[in-house]
Protein backbone atom coordinates (compact mmCIF):
# COMPACT_ATOMS: atom_id res chain seq x y z
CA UNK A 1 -25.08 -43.57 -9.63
CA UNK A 2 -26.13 -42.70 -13.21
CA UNK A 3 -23.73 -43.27 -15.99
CA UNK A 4 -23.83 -40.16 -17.89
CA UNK A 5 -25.27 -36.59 -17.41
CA UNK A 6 -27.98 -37.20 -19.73
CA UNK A 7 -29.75 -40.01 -17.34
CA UNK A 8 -28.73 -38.25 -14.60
CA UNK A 9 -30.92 -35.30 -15.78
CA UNK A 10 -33.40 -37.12 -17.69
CA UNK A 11 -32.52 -35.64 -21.04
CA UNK A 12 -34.25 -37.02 -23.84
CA UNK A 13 -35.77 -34.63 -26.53
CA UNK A 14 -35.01 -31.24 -24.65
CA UNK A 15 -33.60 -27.70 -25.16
CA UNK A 16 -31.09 -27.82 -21.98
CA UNK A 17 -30.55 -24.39 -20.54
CA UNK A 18 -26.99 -24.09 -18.40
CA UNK A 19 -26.67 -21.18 -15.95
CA UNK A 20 -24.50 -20.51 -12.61
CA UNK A 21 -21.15 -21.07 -12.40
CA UNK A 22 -18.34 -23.59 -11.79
CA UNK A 23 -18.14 -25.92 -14.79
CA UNK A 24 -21.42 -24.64 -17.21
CA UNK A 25 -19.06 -25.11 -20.41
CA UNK A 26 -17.28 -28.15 -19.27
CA UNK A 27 -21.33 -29.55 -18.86
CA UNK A 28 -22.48 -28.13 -22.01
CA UNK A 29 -19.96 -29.67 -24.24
CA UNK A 30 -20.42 -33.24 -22.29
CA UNK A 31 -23.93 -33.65 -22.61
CA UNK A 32 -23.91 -32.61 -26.69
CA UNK A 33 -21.09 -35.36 -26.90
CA UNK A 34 -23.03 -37.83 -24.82
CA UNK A 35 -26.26 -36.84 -27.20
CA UNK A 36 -23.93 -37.60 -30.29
CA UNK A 37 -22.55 -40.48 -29.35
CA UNK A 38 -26.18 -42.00 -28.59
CA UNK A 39 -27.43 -41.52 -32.18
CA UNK A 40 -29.39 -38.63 -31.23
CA UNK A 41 -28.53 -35.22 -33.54
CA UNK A 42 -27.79 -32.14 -31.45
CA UNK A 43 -26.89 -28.46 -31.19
CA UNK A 44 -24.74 -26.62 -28.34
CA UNK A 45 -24.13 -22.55 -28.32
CA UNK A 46 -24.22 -20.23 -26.36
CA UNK A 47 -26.36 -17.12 -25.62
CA UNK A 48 -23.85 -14.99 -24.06
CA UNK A 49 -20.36 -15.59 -24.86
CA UNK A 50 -17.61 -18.06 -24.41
CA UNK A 51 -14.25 -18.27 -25.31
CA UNK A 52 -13.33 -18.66 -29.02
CA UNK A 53 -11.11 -21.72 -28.39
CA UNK A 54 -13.82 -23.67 -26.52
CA UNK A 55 -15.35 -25.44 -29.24
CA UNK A 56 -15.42 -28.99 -27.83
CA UNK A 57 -14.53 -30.68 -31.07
CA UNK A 58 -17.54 -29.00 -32.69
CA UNK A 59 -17.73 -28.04 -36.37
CA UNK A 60 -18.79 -24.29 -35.68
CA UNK A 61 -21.82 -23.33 -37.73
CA UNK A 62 -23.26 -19.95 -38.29
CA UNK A 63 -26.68 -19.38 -37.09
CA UNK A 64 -28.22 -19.81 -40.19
CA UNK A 65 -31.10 -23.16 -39.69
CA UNK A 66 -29.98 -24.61 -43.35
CA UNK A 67 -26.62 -24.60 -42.45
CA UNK A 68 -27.34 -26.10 -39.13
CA UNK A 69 -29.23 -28.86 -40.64
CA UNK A 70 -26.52 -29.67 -42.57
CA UNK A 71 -24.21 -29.73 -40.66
CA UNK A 72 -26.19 -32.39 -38.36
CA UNK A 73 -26.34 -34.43 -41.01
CA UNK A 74 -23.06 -34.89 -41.64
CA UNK A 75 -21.73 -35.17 -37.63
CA UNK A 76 -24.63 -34.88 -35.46
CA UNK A 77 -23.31 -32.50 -33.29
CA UNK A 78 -22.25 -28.99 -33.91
CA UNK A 79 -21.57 -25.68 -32.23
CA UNK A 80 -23.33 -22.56 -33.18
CA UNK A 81 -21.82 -19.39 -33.05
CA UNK A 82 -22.67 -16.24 -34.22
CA UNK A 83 -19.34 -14.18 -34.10
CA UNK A 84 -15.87 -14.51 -32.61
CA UNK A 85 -12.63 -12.95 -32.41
CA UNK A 86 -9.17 -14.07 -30.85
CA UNK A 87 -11.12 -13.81 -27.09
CA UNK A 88 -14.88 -14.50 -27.43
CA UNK A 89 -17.51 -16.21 -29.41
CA UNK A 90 -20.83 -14.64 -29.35
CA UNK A 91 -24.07 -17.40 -29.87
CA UNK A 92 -27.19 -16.44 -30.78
CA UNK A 93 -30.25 -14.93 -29.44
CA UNK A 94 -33.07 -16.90 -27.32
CA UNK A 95 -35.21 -16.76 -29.84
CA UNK A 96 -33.22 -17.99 -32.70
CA UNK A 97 -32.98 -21.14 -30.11
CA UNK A 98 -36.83 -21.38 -30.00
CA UNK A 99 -36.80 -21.19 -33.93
CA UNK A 100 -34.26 -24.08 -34.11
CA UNK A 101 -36.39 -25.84 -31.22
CA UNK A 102 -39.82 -25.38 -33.45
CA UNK A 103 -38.00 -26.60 -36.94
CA UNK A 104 -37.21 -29.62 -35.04
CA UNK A 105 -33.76 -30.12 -37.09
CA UNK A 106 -32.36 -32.01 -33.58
CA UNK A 107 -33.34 -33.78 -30.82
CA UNK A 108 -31.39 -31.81 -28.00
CA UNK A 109 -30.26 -28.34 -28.45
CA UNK A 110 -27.91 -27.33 -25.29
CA UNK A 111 -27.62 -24.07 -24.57
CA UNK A 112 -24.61 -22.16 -21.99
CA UNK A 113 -26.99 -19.47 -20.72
CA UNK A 114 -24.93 -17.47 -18.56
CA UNK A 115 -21.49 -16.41 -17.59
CA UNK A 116 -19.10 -16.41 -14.74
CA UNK A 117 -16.19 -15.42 -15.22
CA UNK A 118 -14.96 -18.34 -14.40
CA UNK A 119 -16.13 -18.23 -11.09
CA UNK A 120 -17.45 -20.83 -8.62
CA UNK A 121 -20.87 -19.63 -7.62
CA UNK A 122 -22.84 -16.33 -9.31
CA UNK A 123 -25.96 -14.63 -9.06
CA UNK A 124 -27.61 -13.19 -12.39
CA UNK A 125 -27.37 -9.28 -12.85
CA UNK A 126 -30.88 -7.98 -14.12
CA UNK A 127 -30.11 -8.73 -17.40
CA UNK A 128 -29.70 -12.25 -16.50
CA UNK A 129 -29.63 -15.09 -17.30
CA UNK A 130 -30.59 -15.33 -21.07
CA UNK A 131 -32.68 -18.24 -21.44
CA UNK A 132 -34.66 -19.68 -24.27
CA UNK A 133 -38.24 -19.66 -23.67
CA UNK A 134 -38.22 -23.07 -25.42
CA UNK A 135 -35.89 -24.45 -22.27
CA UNK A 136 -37.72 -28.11 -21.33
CA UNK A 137 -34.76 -28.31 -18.52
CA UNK A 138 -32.54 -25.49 -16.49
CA UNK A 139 -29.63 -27.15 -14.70
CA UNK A 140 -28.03 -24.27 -11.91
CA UNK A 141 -23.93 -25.12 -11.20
CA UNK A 142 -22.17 -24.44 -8.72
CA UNK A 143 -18.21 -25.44 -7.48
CA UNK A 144 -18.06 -27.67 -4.09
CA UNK A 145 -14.99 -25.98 -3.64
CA UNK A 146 -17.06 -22.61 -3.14
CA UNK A 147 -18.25 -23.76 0.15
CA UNK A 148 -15.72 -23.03 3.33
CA UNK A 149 -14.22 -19.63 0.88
CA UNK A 150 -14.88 -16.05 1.57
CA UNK A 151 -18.32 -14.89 -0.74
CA UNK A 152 -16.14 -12.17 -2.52
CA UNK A 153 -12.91 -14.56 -3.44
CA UNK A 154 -15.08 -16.97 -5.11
CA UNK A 155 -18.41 -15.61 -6.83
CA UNK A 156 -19.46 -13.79 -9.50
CA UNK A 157 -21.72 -10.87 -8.61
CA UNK A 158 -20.76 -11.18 -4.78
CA UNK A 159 -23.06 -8.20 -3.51
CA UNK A 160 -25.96 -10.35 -5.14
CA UNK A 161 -24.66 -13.49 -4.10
CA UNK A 162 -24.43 -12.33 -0.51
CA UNK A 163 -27.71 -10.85 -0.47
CA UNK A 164 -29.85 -13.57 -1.62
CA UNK A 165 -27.68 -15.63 0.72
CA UNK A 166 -28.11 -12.97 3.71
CA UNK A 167 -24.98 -12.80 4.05
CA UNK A 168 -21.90 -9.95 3.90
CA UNK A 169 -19.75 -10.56 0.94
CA UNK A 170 -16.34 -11.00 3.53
CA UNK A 171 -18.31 -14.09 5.24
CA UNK A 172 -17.44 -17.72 4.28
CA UNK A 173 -19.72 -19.19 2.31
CA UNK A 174 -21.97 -22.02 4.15
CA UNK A 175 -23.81 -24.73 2.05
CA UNK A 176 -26.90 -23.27 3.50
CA UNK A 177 -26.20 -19.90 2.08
CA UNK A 178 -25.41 -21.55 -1.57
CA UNK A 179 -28.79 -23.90 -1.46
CA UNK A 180 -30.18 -20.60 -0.61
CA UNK A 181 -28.82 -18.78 -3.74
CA UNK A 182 -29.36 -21.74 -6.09
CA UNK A 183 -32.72 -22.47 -5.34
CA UNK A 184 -33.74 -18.52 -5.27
CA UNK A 185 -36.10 -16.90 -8.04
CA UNK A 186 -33.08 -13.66 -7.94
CA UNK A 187 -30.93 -16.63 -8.24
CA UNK A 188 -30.05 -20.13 -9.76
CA UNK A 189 -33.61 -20.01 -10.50
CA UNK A 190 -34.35 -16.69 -12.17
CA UNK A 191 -35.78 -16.42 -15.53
CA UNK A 192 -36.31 -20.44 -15.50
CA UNK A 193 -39.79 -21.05 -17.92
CA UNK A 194 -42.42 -22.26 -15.50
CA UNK A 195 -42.84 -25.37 -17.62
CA UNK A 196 -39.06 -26.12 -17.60
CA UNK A 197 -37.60 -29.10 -15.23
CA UNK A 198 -34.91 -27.32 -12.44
CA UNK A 199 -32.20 -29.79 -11.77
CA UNK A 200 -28.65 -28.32 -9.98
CA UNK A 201 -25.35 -30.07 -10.65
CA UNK A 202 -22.87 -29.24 -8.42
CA UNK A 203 -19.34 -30.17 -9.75
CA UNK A 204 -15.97 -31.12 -7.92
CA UNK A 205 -13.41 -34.15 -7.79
CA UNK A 206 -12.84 -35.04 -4.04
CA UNK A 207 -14.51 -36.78 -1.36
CA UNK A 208 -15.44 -33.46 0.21
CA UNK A 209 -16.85 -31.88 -2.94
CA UNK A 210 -18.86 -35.42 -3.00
CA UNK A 211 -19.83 -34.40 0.80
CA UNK A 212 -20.66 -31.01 -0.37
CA UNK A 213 -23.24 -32.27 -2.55
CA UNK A 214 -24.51 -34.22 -0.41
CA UNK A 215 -25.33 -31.82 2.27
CA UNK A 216 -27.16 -29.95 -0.63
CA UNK A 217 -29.33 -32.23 -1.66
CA UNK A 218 -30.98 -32.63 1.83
CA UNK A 219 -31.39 -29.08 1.92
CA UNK A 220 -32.47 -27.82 -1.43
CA UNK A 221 -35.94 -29.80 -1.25
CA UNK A 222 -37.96 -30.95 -4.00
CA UNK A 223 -35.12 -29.62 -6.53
CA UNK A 224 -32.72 -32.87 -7.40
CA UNK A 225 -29.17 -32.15 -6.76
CA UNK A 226 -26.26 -34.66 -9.22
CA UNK A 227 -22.84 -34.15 -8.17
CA UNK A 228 -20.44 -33.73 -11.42
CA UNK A 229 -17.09 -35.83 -10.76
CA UNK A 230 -14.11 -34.91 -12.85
CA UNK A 231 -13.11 -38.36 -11.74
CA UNK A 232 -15.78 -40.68 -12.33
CA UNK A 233 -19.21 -40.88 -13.83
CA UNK A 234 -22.08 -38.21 -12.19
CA UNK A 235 -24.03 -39.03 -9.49
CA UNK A 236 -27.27 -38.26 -9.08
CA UNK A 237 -28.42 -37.82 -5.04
């Protein structure tokens, strides 16, 4: 069992790309508070969108790297958006991250690199997902709960999803058919730098979620698989 998300994934001085579904914002926001609170300056945004109330606390910062630094050096932590209205707030582009990444201005920058509508599992559209060449780590989600549920009541993209998975999109989904899609290159794995660490988290609350994860982690091979409690501290299997 590892007592935050940060030793579960090993996260020391990294850019942390987020993609999949089923908890990416809840993740983001825990690991930059987990950063702060050990001393260590960081930055979370986005390079899609998220909602304009999800903030996690944050000071929000424009993308601008003086006002970033700033910023860091009066909190340690703070959330850089670009724009946002009453529904959305748009981040910044991937290579604004690997300008922030090169000035060095914080130790971890954490990045929610894909959306979901806040669905349980997804596979990325072409255009997907929009990660920072910069990434050092790429953590896929996915919801326990997914498992058991018909593909089209519970993902995002479910004509993708069900492909990768060989699947139709009115089957159940099977944990083999979500290792499958997380562990694919059209998948949880697309657009991940080749020098970047793949970790999946795979998030829940009950003992079958925890069972869920389990099962994964035997079948997803070298890849290591933590399961995200909303009850207790991660652990990594």
């Amino acid at each position: 069992m590892a007592e935050s998300l940060t030793s579960a994934f090993g996260i020391e001085r990294d850019i942390v790309s987020v993609v999949g579904a089923g908890g990416k914002t809840t993740l983001v926001f825990t690991i930059g508070d987990e950063v702060r609170r050990g001393g260590r300056k960081v930055i979370v945004t986005t390079t899609t969108k998220m909602g304009s109330d999800q903030t996690g606390g944050l000071t929000v910062v424009p993308p601008d790297l003086d006002k970033v630094a700033g910023a860091l050096a009066v909190s340690g932590a703070c959330l850089v958006i670009a724009a946002r209205d009453h529904r959305k707030a748009t981040g910044v582009s991937p290579a604004w991250v690997d300008d922030a990444a090169a000035a060095g201005i914080a130790e971890v920058i954490v990045i929610e690199a894909d959306g979901a509508r806040r669905r349980k599992l997804k596979a990325p559209a072409d255009h997907e997902p929009v990660i920072p060449q910069s990434s050092t780590v790429v953590i896929a989600v996915m919801a326990a709960s997914a498992v058991g549920e018909v593909i089209a009541d519970v993902a995002h993209r479910p004509d993708r999803v069900a492909s990768i998975a060989g699947a139709a999109v009115t089957d159940r989904l099977t944990t083999e058919a979500a290792a499958r899609v997380l562990t694919s290159d059209l998948g949880g794995r697309k657009s991940v730098p080749q020098h970047a660490r793949f970790a999946i988290a795979v998030t829940g609350s009950s003992a079958s979620d925890r069972s869920t994860a389990e099962a994964m982690a035997e079948l997803v091979g070298p890849f290591p698989v933590t399961f995200v409690s909303r009850e207790g501290p991660p652990t990594r299997l």
